[in-house]
N, C-alpha and C. Protein backbone atom coordinates (compact mmCIF):
# COMPACT_ATOMS: atom_id res chain seq x y z
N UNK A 1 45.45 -16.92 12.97
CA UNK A 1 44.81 -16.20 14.05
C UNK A 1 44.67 -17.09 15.28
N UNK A 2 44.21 -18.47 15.02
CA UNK A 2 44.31 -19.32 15.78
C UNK A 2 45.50 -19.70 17.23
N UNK A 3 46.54 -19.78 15.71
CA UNK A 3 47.84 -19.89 16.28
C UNK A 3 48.40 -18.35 17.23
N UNK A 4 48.07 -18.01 17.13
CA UNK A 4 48.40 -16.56 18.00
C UNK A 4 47.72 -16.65 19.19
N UNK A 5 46.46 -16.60 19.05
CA UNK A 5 45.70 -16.88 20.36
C UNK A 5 46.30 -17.87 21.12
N UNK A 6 46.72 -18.80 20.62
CA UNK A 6 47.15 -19.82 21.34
C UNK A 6 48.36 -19.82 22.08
N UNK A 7 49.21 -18.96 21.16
CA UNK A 7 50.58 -18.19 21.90
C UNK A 7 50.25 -17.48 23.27
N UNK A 8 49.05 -16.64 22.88
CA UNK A 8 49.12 -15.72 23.92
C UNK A 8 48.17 -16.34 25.21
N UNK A 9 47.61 -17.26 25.23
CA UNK A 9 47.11 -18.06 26.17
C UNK A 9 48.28 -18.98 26.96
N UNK A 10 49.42 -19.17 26.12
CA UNK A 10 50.23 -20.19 26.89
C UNK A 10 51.33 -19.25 27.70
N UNK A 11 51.20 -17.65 26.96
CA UNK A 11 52.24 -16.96 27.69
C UNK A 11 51.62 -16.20 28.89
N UNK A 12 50.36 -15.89 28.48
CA UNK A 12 49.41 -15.42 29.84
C UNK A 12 49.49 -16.48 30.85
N UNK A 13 49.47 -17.57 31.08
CA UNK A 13 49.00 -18.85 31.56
C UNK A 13 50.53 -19.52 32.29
N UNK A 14 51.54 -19.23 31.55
CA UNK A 14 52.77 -19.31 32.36
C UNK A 14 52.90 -18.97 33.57
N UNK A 15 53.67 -20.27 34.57
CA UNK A 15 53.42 -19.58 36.11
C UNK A 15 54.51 -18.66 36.08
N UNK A 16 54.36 -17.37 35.94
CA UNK A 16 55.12 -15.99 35.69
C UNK A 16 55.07 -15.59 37.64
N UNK A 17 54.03 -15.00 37.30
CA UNK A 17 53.54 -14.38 38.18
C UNK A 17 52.43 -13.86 38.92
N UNK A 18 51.89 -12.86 39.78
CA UNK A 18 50.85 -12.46 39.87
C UNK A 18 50.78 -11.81 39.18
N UNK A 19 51.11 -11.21 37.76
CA UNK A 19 50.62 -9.95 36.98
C UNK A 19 50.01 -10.62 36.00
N UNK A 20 50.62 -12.05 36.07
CA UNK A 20 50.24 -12.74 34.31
C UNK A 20 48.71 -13.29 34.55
N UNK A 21 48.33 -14.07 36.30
CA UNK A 21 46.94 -13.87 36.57
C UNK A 21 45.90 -12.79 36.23
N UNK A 22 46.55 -11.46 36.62
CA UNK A 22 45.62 -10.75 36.88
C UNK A 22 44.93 -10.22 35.29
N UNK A 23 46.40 -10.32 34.17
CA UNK A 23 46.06 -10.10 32.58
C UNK A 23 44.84 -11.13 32.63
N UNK A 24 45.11 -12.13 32.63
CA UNK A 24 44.25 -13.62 32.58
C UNK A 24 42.61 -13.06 32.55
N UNK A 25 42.68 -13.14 34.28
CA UNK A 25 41.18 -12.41 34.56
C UNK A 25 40.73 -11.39 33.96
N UNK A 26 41.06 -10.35 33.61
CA UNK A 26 41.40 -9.18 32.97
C UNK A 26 40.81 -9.27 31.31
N UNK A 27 41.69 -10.35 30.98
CA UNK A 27 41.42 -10.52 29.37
C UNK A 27 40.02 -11.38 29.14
N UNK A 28 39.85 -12.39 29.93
CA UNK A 28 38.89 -13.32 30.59
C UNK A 28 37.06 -12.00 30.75
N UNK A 29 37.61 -11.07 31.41
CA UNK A 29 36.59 -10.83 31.84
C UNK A 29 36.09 -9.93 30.30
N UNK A 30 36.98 -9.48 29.85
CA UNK A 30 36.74 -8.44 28.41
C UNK A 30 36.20 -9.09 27.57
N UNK A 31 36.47 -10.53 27.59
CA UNK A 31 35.99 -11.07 26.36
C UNK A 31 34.84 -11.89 26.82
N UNK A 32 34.35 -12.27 27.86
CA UNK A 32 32.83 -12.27 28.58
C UNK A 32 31.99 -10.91 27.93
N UNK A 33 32.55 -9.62 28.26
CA UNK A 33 31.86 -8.58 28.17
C UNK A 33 31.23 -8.07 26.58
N UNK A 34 32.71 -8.70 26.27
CA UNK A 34 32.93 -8.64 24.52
C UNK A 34 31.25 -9.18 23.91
N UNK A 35 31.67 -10.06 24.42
CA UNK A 35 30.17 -11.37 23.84
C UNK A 35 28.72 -11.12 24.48
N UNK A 36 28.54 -10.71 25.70
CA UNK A 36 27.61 -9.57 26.18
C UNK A 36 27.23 -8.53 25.33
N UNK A 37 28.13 -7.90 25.05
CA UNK A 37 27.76 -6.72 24.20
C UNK A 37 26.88 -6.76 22.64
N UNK A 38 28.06 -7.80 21.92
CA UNK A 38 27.21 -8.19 20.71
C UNK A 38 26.25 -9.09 21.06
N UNK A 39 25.78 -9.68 21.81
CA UNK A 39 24.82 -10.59 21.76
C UNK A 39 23.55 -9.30 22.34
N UNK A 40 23.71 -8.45 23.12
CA UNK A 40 23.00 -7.30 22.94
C UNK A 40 22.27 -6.84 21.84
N UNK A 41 23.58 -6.62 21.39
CA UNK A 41 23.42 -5.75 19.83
C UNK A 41 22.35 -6.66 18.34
N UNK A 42 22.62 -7.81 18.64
CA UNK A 42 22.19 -9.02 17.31
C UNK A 42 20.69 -9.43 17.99
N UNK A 43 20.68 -9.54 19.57
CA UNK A 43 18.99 -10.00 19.54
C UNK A 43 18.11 -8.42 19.49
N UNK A 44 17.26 -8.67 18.79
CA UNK A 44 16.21 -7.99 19.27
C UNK A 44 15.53 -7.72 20.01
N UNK A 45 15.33 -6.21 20.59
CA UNK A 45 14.33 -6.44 21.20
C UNK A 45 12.55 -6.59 21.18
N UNK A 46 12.52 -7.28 22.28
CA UNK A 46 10.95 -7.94 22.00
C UNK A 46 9.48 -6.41 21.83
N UNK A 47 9.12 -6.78 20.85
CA UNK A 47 8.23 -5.39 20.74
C UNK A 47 6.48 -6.21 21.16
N UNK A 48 5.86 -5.24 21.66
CA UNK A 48 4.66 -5.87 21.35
C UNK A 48 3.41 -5.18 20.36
N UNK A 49 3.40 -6.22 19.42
CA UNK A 49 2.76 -5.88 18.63
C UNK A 49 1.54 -6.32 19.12
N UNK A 50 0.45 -5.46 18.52
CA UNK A 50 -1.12 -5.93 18.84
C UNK A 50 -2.14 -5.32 17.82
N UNK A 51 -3.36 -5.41 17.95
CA UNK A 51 -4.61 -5.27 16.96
C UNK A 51 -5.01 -4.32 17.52
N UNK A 52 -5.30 -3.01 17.16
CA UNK A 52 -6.23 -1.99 17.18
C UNK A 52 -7.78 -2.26 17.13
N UNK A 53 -8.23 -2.19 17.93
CA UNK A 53 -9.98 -2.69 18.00
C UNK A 53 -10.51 -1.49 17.77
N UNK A 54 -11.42 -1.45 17.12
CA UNK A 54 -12.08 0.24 17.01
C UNK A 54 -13.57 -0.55 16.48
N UNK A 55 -14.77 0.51 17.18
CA UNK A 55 -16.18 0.06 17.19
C UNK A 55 -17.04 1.50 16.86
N UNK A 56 -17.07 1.55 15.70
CA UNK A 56 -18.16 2.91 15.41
C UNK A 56 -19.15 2.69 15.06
N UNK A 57 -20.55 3.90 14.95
CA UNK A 57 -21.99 3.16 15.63
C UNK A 57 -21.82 4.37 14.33
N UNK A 58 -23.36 4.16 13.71
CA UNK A 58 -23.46 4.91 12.45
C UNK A 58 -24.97 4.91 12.37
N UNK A 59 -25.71 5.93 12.56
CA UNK A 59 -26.76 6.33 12.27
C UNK A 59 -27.38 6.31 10.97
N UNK A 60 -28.68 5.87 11.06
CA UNK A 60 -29.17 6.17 9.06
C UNK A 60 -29.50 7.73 9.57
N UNK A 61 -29.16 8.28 7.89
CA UNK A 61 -29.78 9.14 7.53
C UNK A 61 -30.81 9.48 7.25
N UNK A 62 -31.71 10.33 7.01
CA UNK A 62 -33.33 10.56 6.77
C UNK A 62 -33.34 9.94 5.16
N UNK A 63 -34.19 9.30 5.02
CA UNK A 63 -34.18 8.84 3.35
C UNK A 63 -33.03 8.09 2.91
N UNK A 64 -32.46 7.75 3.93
CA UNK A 64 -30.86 7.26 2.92
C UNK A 64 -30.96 5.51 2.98
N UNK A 65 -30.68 4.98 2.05
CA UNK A 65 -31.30 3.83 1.30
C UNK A 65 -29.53 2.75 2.05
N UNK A 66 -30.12 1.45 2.14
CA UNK A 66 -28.98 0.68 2.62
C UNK A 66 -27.77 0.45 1.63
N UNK A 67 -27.43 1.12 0.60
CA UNK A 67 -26.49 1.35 -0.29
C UNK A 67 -25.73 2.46 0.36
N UNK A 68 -26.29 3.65 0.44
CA UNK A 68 -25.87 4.82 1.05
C UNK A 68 -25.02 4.49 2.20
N UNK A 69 -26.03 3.86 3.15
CA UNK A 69 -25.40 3.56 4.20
C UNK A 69 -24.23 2.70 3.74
N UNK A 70 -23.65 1.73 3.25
CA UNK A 70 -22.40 0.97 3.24
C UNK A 70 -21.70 1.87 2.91
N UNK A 71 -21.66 2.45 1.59
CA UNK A 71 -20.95 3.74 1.30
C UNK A 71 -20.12 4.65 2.17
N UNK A 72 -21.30 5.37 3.05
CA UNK A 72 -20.73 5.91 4.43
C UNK A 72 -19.77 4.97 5.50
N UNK A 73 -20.40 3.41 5.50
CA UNK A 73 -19.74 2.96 6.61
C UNK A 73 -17.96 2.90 5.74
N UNK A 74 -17.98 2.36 4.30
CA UNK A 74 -16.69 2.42 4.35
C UNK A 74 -15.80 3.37 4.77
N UNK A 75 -16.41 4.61 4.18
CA UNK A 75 -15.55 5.81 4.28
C UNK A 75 -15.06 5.74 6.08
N UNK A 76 -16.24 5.93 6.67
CA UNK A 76 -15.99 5.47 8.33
C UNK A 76 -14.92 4.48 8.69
N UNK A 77 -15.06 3.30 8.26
CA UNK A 77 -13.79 2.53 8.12
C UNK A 77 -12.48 3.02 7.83
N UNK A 78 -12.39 3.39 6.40
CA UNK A 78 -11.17 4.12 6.19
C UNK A 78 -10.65 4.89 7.06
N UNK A 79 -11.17 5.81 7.23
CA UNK A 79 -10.79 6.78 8.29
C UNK A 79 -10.52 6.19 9.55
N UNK A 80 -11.20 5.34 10.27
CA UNK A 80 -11.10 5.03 11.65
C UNK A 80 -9.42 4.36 11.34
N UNK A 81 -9.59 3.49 10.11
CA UNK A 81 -8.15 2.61 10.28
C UNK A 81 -6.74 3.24 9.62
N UNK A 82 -7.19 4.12 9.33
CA UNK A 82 -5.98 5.49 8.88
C UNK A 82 -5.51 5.87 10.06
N UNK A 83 -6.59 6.25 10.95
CA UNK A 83 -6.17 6.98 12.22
C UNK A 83 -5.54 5.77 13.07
N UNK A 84 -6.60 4.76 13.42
CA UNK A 84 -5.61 3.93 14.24
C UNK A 84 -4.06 3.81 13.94
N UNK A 85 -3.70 3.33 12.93
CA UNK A 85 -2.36 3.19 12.61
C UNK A 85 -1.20 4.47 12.91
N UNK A 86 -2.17 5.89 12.62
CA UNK A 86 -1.30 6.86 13.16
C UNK A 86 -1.13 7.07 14.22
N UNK A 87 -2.09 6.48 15.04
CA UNK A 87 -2.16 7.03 16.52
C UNK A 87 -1.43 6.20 17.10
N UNK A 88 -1.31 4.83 16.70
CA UNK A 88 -0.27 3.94 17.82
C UNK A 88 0.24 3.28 16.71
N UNK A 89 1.65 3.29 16.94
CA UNK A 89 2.68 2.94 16.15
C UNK A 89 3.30 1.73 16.47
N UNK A 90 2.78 1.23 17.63
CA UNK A 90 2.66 -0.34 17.53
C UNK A 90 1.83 -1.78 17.27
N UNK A 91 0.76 -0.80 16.58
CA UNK A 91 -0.69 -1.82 16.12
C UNK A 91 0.09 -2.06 15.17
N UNK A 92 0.14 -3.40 14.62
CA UNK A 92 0.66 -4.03 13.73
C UNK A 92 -0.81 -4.52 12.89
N UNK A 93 -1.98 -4.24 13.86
CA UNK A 93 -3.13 -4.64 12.69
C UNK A 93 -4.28 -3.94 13.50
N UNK A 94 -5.49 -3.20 12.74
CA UNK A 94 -6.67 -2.40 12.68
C UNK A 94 -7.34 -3.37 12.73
N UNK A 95 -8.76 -3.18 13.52
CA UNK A 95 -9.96 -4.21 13.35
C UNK A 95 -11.06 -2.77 13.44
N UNK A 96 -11.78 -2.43 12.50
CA UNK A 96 -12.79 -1.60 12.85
C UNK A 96 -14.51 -2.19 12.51
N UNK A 97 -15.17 -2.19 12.60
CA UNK A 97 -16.44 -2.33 13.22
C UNK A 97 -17.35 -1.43 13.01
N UNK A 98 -17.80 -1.56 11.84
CA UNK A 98 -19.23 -0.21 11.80
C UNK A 98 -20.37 -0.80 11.51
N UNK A 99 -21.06 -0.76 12.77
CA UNK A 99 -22.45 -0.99 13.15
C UNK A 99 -23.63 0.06 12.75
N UNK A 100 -24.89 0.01 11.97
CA UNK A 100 -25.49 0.31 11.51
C UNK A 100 -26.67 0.57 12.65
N UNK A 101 -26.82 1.68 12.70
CA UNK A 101 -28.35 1.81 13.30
C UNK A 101 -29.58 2.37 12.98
N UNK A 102 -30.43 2.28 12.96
CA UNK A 102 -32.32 2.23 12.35
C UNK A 102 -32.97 2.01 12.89
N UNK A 103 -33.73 3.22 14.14
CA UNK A 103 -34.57 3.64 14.44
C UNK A 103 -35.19 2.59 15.78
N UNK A 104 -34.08 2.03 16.76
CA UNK A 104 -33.62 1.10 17.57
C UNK A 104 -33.18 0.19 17.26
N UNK A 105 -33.33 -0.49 16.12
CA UNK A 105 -32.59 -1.60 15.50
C UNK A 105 -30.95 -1.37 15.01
N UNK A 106 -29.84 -2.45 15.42
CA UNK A 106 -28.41 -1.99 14.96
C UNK A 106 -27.81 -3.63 14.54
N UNK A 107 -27.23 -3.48 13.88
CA UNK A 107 -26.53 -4.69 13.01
C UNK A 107 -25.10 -4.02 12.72
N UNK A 108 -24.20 -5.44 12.60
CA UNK A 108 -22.23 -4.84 11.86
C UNK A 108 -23.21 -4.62 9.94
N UNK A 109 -22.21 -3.05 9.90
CA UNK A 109 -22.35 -3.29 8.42
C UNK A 109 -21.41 -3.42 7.56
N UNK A 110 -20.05 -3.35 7.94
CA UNK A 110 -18.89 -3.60 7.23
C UNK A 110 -17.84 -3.59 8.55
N UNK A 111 -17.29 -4.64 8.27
CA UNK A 111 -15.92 -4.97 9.24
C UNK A 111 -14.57 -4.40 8.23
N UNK A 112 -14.14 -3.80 8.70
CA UNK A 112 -12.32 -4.24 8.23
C UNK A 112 -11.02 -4.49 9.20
N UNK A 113 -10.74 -5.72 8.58
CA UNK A 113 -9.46 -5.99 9.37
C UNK A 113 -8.29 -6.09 8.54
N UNK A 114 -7.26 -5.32 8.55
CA UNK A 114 -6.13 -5.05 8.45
C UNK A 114 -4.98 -4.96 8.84
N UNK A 115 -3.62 -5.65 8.20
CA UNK A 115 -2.88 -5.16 8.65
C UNK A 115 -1.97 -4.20 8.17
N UNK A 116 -0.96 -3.57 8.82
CA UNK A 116 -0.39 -2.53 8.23
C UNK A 116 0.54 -2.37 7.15
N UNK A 117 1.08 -3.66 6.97
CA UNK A 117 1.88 -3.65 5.66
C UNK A 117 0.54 -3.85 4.45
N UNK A 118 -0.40 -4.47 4.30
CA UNK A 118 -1.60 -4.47 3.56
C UNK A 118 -1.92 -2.70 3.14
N UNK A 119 -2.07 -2.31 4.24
CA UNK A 119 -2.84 -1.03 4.19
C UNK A 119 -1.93 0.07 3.92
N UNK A 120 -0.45 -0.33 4.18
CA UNK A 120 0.43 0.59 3.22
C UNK A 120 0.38 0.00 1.68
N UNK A 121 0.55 -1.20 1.19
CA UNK A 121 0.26 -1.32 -0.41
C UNK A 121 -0.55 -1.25 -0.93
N UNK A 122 -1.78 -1.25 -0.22
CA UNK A 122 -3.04 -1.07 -0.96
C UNK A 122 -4.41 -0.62 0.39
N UNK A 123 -4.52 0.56 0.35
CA UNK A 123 -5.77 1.13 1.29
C UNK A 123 -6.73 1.02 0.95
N UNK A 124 -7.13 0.09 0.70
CA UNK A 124 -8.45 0.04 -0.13
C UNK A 124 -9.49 -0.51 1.01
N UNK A 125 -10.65 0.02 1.50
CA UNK A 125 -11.80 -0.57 2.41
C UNK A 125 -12.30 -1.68 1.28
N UNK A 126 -12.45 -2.15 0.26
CA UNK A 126 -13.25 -2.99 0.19
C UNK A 126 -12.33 -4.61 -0.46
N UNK A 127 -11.01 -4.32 -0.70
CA UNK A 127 -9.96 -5.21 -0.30
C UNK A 127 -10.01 -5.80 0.29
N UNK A 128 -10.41 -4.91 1.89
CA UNK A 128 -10.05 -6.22 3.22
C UNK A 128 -11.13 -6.13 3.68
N UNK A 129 -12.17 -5.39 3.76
CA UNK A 129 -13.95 -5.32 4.53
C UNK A 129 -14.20 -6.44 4.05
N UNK A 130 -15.62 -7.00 4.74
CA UNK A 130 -16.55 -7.74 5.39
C UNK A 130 -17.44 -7.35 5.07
N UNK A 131 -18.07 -7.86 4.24
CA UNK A 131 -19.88 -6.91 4.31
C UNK A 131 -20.43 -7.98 5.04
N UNK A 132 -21.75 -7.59 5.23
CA UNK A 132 -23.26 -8.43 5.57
C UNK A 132 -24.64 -8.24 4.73
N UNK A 133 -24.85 -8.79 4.15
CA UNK A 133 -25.74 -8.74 3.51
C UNK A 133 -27.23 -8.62 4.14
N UNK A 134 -27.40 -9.54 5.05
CA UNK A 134 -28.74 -9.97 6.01
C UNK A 134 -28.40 -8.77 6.83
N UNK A 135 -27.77 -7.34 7.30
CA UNK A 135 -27.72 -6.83 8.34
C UNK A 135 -29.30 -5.55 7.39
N UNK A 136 -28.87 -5.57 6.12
CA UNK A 136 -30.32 -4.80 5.67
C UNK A 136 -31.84 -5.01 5.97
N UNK A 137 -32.02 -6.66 6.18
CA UNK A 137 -33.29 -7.03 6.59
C UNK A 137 -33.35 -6.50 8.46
N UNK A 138 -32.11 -6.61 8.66
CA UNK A 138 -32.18 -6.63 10.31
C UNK A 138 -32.40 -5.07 10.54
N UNK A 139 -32.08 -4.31 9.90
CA UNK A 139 -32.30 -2.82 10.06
C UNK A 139 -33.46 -2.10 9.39
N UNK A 140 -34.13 -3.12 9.21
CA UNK A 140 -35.55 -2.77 8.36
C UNK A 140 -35.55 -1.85 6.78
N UNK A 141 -34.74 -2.31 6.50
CA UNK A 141 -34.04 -1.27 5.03
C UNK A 141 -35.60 -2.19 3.78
């Protein structure tokens, strides 16, 4: 293959004429374009990936005991980071945030941060959540 190319470079390249230039440039410029093209094709393009921030505020219930409440916040979690991921298809990772509130007092009561290959093999809120333990004294539980 070598040897061919090499033929056809010494017969292009012969002082022929003006036609054997213009192949030259011609072939010259195709195979610039050639290598343009796949080098197109092989890089990637640059995506931007980023973190979904999400911050939900969660009310106690009448009588409902600081067990209850985590309970609820996961489910809240789940959901918030189900949706993030559907809603933008370039979060490569969920951060949600459920803050507890009691009667003016508010504390985080479960964080989850995720990312999306995680949360396709395993959806589990308490996998990747965060609890707080001290946020029960802070909410007067």
């Amino acid at each position: 293959m070598i040897h061919n190319f090499s033929r056809i470079v010494r017969f292009l390249t012969s002082p022929m004429n003006f036609r054997s230039s213009l192949v030259l440039g011609l072939l010259t410029l195709g195979c610039g374009a050639s290598v343009w093209g796949i080098e197109a094709i092989v890089s990637p393009i640059a995506a931007q990936a980023y973190t979904a921030r999400l911050e939900v505020m969660l009310d106690r219930a009448p009588n409902e005991t600081y067990e209850g409440m985590v309970r609820r916040a996961e489910l809240v979690a789940r959901t918030a980071a189900q949706r993030g991921f559907d809603r933008d298809l370039l979060a490569n990772q969920v951060s949600v945030v459920v803050v507890g509130r009691n009667g003016g007092m508010a504390a985080p009561v479960v964080t989850l941060w995720v990312t999306r290959s995680q949360w396709q093999q395993r959806p589990e809120v308490r996998r990747w959540a965060t609890y707080y333990r001290n946020s029960a004294a802070l909410l007067g539980f």
